[in-house]
Protein backbone atom coordinates (compact mmCIF):
# COMPACT_ATOMS: atom_id res chain seq x y z
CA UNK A 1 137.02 62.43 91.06
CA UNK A 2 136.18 64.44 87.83
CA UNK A 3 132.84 61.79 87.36
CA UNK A 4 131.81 62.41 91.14
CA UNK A 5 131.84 66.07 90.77
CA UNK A 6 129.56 65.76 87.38
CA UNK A 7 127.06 63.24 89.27
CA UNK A 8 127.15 65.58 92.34
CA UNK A 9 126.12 68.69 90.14
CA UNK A 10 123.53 66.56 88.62
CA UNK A 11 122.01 65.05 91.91
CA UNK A 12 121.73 69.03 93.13
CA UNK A 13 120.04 70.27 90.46
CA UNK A 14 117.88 67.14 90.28
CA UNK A 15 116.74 67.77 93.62
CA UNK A 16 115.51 71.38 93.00
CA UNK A 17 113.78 70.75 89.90
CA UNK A 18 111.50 68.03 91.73
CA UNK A 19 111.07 70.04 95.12
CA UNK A 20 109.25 72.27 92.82
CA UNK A 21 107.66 69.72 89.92
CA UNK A 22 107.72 66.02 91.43
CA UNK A 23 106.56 64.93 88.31
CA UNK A 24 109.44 66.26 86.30
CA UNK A 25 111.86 63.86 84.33
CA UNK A 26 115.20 63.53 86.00
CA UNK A 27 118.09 65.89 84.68
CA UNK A 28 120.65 64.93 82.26
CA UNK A 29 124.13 66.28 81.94
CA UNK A 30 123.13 67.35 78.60
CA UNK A 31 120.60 70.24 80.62
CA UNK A 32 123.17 71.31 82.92
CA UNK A 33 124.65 74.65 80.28
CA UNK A 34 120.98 74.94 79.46
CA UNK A 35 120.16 75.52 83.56
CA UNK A 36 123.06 77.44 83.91
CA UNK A 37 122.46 79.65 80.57
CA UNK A 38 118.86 80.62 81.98
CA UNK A 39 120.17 81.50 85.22
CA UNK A 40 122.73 84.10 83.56
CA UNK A 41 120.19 85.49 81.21
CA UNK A 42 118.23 86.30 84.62
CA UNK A 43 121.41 87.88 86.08
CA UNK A 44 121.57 89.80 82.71
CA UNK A 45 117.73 91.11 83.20
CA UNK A 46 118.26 92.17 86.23
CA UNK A 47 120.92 94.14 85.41
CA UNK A 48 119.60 95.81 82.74
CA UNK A 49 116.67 96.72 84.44
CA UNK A 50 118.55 98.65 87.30
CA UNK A 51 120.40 100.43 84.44
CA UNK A 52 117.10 101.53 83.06
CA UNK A 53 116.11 102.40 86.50
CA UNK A 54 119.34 104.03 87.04
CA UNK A 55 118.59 105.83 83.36
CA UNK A 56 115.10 106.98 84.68
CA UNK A 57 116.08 108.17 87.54
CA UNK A 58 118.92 110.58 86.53
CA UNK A 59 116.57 112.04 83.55
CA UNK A 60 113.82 112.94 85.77
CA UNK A 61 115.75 114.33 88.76
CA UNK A 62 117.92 116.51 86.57
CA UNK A 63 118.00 119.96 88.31
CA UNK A 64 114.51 119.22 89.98
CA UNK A 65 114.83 121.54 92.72
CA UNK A 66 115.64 124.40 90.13
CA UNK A 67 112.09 124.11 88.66
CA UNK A 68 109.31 126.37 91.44
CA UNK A 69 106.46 124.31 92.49
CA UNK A 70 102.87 125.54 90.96
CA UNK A 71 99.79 125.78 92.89
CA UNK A 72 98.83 122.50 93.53
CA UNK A 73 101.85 121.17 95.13
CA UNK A 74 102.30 124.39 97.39
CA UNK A 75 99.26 123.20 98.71
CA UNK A 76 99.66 119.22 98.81
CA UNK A 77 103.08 119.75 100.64
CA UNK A 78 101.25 122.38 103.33
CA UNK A 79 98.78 119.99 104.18
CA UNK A 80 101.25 116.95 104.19
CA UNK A 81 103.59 119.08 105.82
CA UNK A 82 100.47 120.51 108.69
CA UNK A 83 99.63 116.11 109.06
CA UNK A 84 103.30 115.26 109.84
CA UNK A 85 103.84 118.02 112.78
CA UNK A 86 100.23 117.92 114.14
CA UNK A 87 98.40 115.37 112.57
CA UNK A 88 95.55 118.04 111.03
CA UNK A 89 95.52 119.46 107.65
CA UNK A 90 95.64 123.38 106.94
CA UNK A 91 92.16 124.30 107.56
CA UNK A 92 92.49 122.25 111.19
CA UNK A 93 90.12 119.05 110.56
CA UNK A 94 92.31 115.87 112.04
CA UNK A 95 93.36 113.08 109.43
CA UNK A 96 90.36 114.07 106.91
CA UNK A 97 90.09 111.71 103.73
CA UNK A 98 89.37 114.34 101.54
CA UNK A 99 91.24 118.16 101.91
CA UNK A 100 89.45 121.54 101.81
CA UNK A 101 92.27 123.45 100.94
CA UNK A 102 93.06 121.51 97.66
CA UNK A 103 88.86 121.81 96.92
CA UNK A 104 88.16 118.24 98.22
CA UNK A 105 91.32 116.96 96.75
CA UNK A 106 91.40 113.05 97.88
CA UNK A 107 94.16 112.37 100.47
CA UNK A 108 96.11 109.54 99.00
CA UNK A 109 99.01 111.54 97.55
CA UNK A 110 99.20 113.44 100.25
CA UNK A 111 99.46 110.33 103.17
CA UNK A 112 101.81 108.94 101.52
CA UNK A 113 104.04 111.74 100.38
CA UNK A 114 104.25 112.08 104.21
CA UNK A 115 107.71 110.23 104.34
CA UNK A 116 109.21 111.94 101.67
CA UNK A 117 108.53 115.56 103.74
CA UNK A 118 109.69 114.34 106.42
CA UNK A 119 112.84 113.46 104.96
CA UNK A 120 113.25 116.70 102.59
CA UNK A 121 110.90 119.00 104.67
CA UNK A 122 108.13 121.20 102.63
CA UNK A 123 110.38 121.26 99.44
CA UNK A 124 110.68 120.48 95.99
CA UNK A 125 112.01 117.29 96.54
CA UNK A 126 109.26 116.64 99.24
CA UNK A 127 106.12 117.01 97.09
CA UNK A 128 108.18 115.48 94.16
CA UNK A 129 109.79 112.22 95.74
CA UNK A 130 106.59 109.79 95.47
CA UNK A 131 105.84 111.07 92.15
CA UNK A 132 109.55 110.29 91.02
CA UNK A 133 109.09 107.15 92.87
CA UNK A 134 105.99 105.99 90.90
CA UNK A 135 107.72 106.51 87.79
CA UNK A 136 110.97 104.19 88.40
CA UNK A 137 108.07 101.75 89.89
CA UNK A 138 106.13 102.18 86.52
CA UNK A 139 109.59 101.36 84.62
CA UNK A 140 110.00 97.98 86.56
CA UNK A 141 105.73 97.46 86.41
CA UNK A 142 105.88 97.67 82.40
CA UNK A 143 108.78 95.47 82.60
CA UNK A 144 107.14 92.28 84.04
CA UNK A 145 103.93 93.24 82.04
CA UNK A 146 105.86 92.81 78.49
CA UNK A 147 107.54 89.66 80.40
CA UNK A 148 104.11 87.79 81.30
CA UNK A 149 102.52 89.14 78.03
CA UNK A 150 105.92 88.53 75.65
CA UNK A 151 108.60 87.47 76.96
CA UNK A 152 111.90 89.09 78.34
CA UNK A 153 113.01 90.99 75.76
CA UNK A 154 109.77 92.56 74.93
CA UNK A 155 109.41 93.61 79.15
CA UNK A 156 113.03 95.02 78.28
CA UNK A 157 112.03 97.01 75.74
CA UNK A 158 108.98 98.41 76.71
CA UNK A 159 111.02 99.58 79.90
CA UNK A 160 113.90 101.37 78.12
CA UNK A 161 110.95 103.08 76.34
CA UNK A 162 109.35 104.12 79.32
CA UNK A 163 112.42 105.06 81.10
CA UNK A 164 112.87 107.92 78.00
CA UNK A 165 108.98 108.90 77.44
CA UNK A 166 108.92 112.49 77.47
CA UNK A 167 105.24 111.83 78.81
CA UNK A 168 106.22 110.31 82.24
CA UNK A 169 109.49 112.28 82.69
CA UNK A 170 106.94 115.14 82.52
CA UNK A 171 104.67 113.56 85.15
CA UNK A 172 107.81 112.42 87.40
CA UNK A 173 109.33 115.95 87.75
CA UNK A 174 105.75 117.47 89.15
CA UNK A 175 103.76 116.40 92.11
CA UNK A 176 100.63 114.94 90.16
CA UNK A 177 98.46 112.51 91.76
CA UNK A 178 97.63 111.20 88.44
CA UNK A 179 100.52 109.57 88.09
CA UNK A 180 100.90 107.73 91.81
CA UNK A 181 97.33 106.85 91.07
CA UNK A 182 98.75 105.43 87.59
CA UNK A 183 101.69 103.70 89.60
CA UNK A 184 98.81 101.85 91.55
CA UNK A 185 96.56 100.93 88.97
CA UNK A 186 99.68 99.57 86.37
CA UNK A 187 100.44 97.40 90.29
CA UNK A 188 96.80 96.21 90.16
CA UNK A 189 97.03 95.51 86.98
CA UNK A 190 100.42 93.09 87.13
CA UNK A 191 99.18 92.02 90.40
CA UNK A 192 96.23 90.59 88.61
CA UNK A 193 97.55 88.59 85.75
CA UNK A 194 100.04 87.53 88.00
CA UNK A 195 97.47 85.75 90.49
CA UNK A 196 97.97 88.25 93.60
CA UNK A 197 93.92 89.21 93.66
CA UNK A 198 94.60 90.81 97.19
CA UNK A 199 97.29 92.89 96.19
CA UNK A 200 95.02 93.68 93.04
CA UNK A 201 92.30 94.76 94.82
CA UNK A 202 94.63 97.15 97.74
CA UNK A 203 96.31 98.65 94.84
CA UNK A 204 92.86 99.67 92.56
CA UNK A 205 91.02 100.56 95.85
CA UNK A 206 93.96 103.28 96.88
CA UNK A 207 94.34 104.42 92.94
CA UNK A 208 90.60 105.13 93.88
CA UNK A 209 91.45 107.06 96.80
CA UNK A 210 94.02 109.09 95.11
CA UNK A 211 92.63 110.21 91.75
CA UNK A 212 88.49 110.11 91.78
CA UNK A 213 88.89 109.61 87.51
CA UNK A 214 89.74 106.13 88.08
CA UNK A 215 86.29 104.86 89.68
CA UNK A 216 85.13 105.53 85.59
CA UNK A 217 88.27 103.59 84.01
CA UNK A 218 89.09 101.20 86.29
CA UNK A 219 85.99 98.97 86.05
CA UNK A 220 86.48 99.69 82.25
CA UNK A 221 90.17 97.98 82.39
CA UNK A 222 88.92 95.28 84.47
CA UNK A 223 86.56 94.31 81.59
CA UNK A 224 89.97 94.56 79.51
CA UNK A 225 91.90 91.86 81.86
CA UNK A 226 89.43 89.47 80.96
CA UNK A 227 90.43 89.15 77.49
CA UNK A 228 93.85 88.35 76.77
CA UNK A 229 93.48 89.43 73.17
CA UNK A 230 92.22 93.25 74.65
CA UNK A 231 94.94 93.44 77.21
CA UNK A 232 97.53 92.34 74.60
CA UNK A 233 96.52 95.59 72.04
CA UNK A 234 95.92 97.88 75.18
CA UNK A 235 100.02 97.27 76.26
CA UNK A 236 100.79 97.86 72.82
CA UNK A 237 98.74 100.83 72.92
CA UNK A 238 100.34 101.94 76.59
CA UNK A 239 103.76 101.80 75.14
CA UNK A 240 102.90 103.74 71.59
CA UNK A 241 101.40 106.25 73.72
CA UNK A 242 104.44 106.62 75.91
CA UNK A 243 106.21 107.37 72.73
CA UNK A 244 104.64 109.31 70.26
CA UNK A 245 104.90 108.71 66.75
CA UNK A 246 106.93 105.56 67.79
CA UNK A 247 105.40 102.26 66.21
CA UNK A 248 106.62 99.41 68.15
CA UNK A 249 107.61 96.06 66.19
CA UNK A 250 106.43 93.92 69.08
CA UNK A 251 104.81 91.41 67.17
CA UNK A 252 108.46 91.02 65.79
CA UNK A 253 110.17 91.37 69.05
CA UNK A 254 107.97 88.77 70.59
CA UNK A 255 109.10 85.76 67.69
């Protein structure tokens, strides 16, 4: 009974392997702890990962709503605020790309800071709920860039890092549009070295749309994710300049 279990195991994970690779060899029992071991370690990533999400999130909401908004987001959450009830911004044009009141500010932050005021109303937490979003998504973004790059422990890292930079806790507790626009360039940027062009290109054209700088750098970086060797130094240099003064053994790390 004991040999048809082992044979049944076997035959199983047989099976999946060549649904996905036809061409691979057939499994041995000697491979079944090494299967096993590499599904626990991705069990183990995962949880990590929502503890450094669960880290992030707790530093950069700490007593949020205590801190008074400054200029710019009084007016982002008015005009997201005037869209959601009448579907016009402050100085009355309907659904404009571009808002007056904010001297031509572009609308992307505002559209989609449009569910989080109509969850939290014209507050603190309403103007600050995407930006605190696009950090935690820039902790999990830096994590599969170290992975692709690296390897696990290097993604794991570089997140932990992120998930304490003084630099983006700063830009998580305000409503800046730099940093969604960041958020959506960092996706374009994963997106792209992991094959999803369309994805790529939604996520670069809406960074566009949120923060005019990036028409300059984004063509720039696109020159840069066509040469491994460039994109490897310009993660090392992301993550050192997340961290000042920090210098990052990743060479090391990546052995």
């Amino acid at each position: 009974m004991m040999r048809i279990g082992i044979f049944k195991i076997i035959k199983t994970y047989e099976r999946r392997v060549r649904r996905t690779n036809p061409t691979t060899d057939p499994i041995s029992i000697f491979s079944i702890p090494k299967v096993y071991y590499n599904e626990g370690m991705v069990r183990k990533s995962i949880l990590l990962l929502l503890a450094l999400l669960i880290l992030g999130f707790a530093i950069r909401v700490y007593r949020i709503n205590q801190m008074p908004m400054y200029g710019d987001e009084l007016t982002i959450v008015y005009d997201t605020y005037s869209i959601l009830k009448t579907g016009k911004d402050a100085t009355g044009e309907s659904f404009p790309l571009t808002f007056r009141m904010g001297a031509g500010r572009p609308g992307g932050y505002i559209y989609a800071s449009l569910p989080f005021v109509y969850l939290f109303g014209p507050s603190e937490w309403g103007v600050r709920g995407l930006s605190i979003f696009s950090s935690l998504g820039i902790i999990i973004l830096i994590f599969f860039l170290g992975k692709k790059l690296f390897n696990e422990k290097v993604g794991l890292i570089a997140s932990f890092l992120t998930s304490i930079s003084l630099w983006d806790i700063y830009l998580a507790r305000g409503g800046f549009e730099a940093h969604f626009a960041l958020f959506l360039a960092l996706l374009g940027i994963t997106s792209f070295i992991y094959g999803k062009y369309v994805f790529w290109a939604i996520s670069w054209g809406l960074a566009v749309l949120t923060y005019p700088t990036f028409k300059l750098t984004l063509p720039l970086m696109f020159l840069i994710l066509c040469s491994r060797v460039s994109l490897y130094w310009g993660f090392v240099s992301l993550i050192r300049f997340s961290i000042p003064g920090l210098d990052l053994r990743l060479k090391y790390c990546a052995t």
